[in-house]
C-alpha atoms as a PDB file:
ATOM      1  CA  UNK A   1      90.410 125.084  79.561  1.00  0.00           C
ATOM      2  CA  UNK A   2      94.142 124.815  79.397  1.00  0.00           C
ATOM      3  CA  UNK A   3      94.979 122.889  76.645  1.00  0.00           C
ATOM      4  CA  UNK A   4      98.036 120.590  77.257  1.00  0.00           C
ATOM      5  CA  UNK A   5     100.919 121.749  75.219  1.00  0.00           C
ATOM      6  CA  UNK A   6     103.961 120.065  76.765  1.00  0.00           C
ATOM      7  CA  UNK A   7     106.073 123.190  76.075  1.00  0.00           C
ATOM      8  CA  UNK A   8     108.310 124.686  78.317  1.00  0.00           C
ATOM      9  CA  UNK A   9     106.644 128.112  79.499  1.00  0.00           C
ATOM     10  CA  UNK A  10     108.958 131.438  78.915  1.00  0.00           C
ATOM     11  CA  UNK A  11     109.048 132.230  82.518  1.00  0.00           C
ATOM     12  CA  UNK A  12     111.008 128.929  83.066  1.00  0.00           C
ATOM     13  CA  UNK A  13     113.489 129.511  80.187  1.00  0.00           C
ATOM     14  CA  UNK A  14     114.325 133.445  81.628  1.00  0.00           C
ATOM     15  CA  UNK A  15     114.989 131.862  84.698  1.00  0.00           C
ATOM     16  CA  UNK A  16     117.299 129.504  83.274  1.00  0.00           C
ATOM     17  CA  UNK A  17     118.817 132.406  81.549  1.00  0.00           C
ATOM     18  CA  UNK A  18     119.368 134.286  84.326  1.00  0.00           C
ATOM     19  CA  UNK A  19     121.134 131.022  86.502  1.00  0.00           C
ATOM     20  CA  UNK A  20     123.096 129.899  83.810  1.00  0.00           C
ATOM     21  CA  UNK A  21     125.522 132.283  83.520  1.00  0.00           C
ATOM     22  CA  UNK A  22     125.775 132.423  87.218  1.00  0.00           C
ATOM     23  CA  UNK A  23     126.333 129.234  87.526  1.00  0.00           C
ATOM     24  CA  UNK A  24     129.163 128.862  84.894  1.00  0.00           C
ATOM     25  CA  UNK A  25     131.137 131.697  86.799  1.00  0.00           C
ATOM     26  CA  UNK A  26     130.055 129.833  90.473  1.00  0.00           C
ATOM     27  CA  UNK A  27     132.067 126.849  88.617  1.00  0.00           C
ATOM     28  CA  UNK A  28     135.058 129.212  86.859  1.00  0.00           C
ATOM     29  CA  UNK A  29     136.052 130.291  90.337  1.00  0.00           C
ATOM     30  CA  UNK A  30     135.496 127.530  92.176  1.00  0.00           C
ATOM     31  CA  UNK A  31     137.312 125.173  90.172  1.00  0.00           C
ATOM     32  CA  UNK A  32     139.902 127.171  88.233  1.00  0.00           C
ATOM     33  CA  UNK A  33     140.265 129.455  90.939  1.00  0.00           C
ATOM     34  CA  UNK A  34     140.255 127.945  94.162  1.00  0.00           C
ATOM     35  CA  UNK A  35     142.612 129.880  95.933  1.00  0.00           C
ATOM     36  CA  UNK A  36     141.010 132.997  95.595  1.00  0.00           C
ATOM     37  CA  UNK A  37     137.626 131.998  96.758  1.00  0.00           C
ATOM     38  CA  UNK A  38     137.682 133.818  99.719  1.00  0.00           C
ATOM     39  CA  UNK A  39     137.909 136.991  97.631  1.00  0.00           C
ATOM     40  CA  UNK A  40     135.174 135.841  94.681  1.00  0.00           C
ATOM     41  CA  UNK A  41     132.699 134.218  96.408  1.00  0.00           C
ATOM     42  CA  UNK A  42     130.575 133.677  99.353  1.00  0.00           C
ATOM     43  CA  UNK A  43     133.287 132.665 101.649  1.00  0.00           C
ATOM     44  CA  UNK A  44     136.794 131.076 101.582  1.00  0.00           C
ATOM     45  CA  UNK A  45     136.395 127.355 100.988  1.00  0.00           C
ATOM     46  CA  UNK A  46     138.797 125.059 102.038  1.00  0.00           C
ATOM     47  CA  UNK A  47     140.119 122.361 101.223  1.00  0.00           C
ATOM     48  CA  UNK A  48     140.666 123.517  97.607  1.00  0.00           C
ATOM     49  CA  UNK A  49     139.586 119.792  96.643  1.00  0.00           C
ATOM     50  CA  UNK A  50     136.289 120.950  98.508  1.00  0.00           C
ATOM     51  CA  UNK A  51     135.938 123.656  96.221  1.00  0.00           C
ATOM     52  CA  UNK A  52     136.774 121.887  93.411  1.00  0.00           C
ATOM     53  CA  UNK A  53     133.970 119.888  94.126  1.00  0.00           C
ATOM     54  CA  UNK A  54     131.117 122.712  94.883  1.00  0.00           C
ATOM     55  CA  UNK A  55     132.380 123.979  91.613  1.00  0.00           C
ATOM     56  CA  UNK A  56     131.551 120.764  89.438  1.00  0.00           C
ATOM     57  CA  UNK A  57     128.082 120.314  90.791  1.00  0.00           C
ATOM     58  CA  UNK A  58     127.796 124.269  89.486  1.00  0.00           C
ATOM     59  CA  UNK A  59     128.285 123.015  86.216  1.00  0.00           C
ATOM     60  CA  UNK A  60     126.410 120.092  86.438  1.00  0.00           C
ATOM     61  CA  UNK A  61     123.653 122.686  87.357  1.00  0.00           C
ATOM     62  CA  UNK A  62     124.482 124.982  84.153  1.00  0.00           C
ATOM     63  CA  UNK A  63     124.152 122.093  82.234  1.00  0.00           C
ATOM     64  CA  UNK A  64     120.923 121.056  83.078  1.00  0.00           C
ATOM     65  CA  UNK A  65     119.663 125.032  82.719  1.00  0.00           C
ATOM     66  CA  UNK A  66     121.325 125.160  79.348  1.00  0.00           C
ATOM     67  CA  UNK A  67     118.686 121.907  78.561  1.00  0.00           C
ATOM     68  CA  UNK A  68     115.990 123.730  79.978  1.00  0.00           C
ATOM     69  CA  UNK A  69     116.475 126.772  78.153  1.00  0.00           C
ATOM     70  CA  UNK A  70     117.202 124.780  74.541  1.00  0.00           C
ATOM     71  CA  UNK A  71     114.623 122.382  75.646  1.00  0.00           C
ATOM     72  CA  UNK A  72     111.415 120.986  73.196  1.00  0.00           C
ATOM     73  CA  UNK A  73     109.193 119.827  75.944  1.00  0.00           C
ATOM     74  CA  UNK A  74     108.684 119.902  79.405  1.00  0.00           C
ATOM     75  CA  UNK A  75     108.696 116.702  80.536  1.00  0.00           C
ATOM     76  CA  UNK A  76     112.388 115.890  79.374  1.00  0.00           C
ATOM     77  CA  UNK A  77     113.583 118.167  81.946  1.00  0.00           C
ATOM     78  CA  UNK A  78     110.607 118.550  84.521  1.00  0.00           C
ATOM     79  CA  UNK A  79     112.539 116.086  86.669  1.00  0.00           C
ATOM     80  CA  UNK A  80     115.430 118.242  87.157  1.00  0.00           C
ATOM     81  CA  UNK A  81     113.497 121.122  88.985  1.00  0.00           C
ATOM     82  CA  UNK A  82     112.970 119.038  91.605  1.00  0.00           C
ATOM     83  CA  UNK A  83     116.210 118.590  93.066  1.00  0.00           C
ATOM     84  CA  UNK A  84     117.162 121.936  92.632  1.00  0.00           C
ATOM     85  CA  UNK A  85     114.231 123.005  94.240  1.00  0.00           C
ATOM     86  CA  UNK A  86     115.694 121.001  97.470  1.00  0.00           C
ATOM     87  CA  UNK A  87     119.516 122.207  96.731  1.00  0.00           C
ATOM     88  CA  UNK A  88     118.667 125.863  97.224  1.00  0.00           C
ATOM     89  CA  UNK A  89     116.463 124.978 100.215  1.00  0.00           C
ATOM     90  CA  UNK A  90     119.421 123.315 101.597  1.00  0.00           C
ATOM     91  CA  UNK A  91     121.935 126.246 100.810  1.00  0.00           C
ATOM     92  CA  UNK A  92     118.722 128.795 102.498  1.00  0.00           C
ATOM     93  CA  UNK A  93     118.890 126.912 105.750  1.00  0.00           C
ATOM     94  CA  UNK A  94     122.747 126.550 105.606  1.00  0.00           C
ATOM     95  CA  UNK A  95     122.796 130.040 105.162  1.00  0.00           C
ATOM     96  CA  UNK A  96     120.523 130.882 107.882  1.00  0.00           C
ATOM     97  CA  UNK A  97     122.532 128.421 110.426  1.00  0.00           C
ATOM     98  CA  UNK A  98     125.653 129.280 109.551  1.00  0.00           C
ATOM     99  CA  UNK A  99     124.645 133.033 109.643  1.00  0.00           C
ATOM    100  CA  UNK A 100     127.678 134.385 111.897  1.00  0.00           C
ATOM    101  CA  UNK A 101     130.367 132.970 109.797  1.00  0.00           C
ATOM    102  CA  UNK A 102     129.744 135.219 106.762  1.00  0.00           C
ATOM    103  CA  UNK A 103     130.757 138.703 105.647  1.00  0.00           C
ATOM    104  CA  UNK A 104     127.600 140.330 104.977  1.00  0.00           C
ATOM    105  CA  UNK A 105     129.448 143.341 103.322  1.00  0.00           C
ATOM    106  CA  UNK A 106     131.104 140.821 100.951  1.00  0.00           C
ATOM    107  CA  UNK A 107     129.426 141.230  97.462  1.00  0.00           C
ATOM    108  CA  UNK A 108     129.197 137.774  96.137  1.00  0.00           C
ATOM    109  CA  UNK A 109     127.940 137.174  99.746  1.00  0.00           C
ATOM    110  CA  UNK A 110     125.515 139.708  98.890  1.00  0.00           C
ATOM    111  CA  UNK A 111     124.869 138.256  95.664  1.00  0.00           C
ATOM    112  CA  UNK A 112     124.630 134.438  97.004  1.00  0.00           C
ATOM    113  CA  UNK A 113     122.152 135.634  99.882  1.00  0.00           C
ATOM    114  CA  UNK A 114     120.053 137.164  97.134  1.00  0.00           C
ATOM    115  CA  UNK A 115     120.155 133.729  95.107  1.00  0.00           C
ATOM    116  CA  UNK A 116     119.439 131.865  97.783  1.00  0.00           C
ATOM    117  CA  UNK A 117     116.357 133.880  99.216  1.00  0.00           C
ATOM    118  CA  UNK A 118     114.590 134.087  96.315  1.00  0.00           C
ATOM    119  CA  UNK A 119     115.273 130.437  94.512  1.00  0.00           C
ATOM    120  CA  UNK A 120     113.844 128.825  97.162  1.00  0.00           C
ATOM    121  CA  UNK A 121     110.063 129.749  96.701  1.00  0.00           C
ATOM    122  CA  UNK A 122     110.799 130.386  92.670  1.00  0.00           C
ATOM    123  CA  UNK A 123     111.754 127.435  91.897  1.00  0.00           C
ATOM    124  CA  UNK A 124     108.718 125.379  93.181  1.00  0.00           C
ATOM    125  CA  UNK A 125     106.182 128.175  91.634  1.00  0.00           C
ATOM    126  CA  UNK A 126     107.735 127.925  88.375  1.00  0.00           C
ATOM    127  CA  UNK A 127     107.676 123.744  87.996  1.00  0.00           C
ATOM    128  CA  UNK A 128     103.874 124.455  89.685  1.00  0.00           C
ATOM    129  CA  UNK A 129     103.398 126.384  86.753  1.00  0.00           C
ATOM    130  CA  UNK A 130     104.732 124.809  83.989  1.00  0.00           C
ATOM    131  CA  UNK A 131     103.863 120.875  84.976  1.00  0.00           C
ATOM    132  CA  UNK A 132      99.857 122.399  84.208  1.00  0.00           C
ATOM    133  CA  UNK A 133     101.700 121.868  80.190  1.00  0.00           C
ATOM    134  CA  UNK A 134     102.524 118.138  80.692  1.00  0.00           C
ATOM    135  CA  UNK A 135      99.848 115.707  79.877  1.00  0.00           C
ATOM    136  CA  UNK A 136     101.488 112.914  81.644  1.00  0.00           C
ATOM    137  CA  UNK A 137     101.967 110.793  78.180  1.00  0.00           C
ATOM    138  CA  UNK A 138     105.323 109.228  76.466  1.00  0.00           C
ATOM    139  CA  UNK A 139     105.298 110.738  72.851  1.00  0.00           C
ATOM    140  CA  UNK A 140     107.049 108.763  69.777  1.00  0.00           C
ATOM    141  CA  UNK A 141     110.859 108.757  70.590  1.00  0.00           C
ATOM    142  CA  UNK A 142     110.907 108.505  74.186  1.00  0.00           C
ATOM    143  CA  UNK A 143     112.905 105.886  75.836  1.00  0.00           C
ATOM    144  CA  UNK A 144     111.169 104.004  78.612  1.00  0.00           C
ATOM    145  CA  UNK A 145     112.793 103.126  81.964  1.00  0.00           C
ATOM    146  CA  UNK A 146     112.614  99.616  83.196  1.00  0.00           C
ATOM    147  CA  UNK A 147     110.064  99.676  86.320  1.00  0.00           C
ATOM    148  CA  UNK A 148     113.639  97.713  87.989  1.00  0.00           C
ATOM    149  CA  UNK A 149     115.712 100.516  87.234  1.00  0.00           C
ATOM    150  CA  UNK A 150     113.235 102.953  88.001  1.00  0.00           C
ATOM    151  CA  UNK A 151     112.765 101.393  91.753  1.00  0.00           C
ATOM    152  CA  UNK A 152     116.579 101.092  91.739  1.00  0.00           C
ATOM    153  CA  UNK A 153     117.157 104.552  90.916  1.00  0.00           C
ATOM    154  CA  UNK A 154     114.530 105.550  93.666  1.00  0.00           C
ATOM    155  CA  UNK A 155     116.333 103.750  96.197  1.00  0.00           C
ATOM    156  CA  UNK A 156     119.730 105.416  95.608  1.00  0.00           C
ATOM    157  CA  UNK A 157     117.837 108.523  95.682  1.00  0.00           C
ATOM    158  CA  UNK A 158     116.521 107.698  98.815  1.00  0.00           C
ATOM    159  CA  UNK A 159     119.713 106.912  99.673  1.00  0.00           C
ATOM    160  CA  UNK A 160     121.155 110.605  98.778  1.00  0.00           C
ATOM    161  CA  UNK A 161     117.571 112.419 100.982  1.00  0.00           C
ATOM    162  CA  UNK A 162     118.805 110.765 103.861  1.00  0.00           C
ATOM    163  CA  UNK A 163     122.485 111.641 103.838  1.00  0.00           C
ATOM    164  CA  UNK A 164     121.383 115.124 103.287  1.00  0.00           C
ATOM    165  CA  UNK A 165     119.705 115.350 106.426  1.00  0.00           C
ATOM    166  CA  UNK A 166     122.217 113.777 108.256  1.00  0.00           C
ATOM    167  CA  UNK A 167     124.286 116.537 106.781  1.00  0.00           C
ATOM    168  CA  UNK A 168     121.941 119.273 107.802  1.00  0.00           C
ATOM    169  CA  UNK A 169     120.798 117.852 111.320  1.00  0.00           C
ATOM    170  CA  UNK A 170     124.267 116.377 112.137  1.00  0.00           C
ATOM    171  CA  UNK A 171     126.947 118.322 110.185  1.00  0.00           C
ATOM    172  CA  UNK A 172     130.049 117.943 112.997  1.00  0.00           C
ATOM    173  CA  UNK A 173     129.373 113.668 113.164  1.00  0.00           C
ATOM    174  CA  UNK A 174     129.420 113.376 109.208  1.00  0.00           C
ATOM    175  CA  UNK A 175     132.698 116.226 109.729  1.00  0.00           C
ATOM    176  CA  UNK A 176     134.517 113.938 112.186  1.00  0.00           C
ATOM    177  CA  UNK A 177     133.729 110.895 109.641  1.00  0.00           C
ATOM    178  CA  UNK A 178     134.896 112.562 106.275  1.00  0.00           C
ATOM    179  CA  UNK A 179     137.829 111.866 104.376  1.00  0.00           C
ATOM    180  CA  UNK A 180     139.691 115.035 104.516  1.00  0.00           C
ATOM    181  CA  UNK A 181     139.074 118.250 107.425  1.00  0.00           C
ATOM    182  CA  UNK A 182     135.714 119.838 106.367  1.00  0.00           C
ATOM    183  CA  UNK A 183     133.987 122.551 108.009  1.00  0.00           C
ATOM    184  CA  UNK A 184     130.147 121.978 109.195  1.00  0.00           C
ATOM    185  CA  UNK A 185     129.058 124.952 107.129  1.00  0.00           C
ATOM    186  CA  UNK A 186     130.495 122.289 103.977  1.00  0.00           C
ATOM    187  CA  UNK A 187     129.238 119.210 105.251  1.00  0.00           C
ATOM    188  CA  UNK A 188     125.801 121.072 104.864  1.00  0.00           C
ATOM    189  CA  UNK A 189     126.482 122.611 101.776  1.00  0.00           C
ATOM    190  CA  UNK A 190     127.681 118.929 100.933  1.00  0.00           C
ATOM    191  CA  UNK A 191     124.267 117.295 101.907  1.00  0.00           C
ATOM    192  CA  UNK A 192     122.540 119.461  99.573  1.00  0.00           C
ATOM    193  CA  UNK A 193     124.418 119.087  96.263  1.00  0.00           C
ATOM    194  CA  UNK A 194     123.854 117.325  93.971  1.00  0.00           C
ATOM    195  CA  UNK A 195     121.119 114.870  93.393  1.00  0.00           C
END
């Protein structure tokens, strides 16, 4: 019988190796170099305040990989996996219905279709796998969430799910709506940042 160890497994850290430092130079050219996004990644994004954007919730992402690499135990970053899981479903589908508007001889096209067919069924084998090590138990140390915050935080959450498939179903009403001209290809990749 597996005996509950509350590590995180080594097949979970390499695969936070391996996204980290993609993720870091996602952010690098998103942020620092806006204007040349046509030329270093998947496609041109515009507004550069749009990329901008994209770009921090890249980093936010390296972040939390850095944790899960550097980690002690599984369940103080188990969470996470879970909303990445549904980010790079979201960036799948807005890949597959936005289709015709990329350059499929374009590298980091090339290299952001590969991310983004794999990820999607990775990422839920790999928190399958390792959530077997979590016994389900606070240990000395943790910090407990109020159930009031924890309802409250669900809610918001909620909150996010629901303007993500507004995003998704009805990208050229949340378009019309948004505070600056955004393409329905963004509005989708919009709805599934981050969480």
């Amino acid at each position: 019988m597996f005996a509950y160890s509350n590590r995180i497994r080594i097949e979970t850290r390499l695969l936070a190796l391996i996204v980290v430092p993609i993720l870091v130079m996602a952010f690098v050219y998103l942020y620092f170099l806006q204007p040349r996004s046509a030329e270093l990644f998947a496609w041109e994004i515009n507004p550069p305040v749009m990329a901008a954007f994209v770009g921090a919730g890249y980093l936010g992402g390296a972040y939390y990989f850095v944790r899960v690499i550097f980690g002690r135990k599984w369940h103080h970053v188990a969470a996470g996996l879970l909303p990445v899981g549904a980010f790079v479903w979201f960036m799948f589908l807005t890949t597959l219905l936005h289709w015709a508007r990329f350059d499929k001889s374009h590298f980091p096209f090339q290299l952001w279709l590969a991310i983004y067919s794999v990820t999607p069924f990775l990422i839920p084998i790999v928190w399958w796998r390792n959530r077997a090590a979590d016994p389900g138990t606070a240990e000395p140390g943790d910090i407990s969430v109020p159930r009031w915050l924890a309802i409250l935080t669900g809610a918001i959450g909620l909150i996010f799910v629901i303007f993500g498939l507004i995003c998704l179903v009805s990208p050229a009403r949340v378009a019309d709506n948004w505070f600056w001209s955004i393409s329905p290809l963004m509005v989708r990749v919009l709805g599934g940042g981050p969480r």
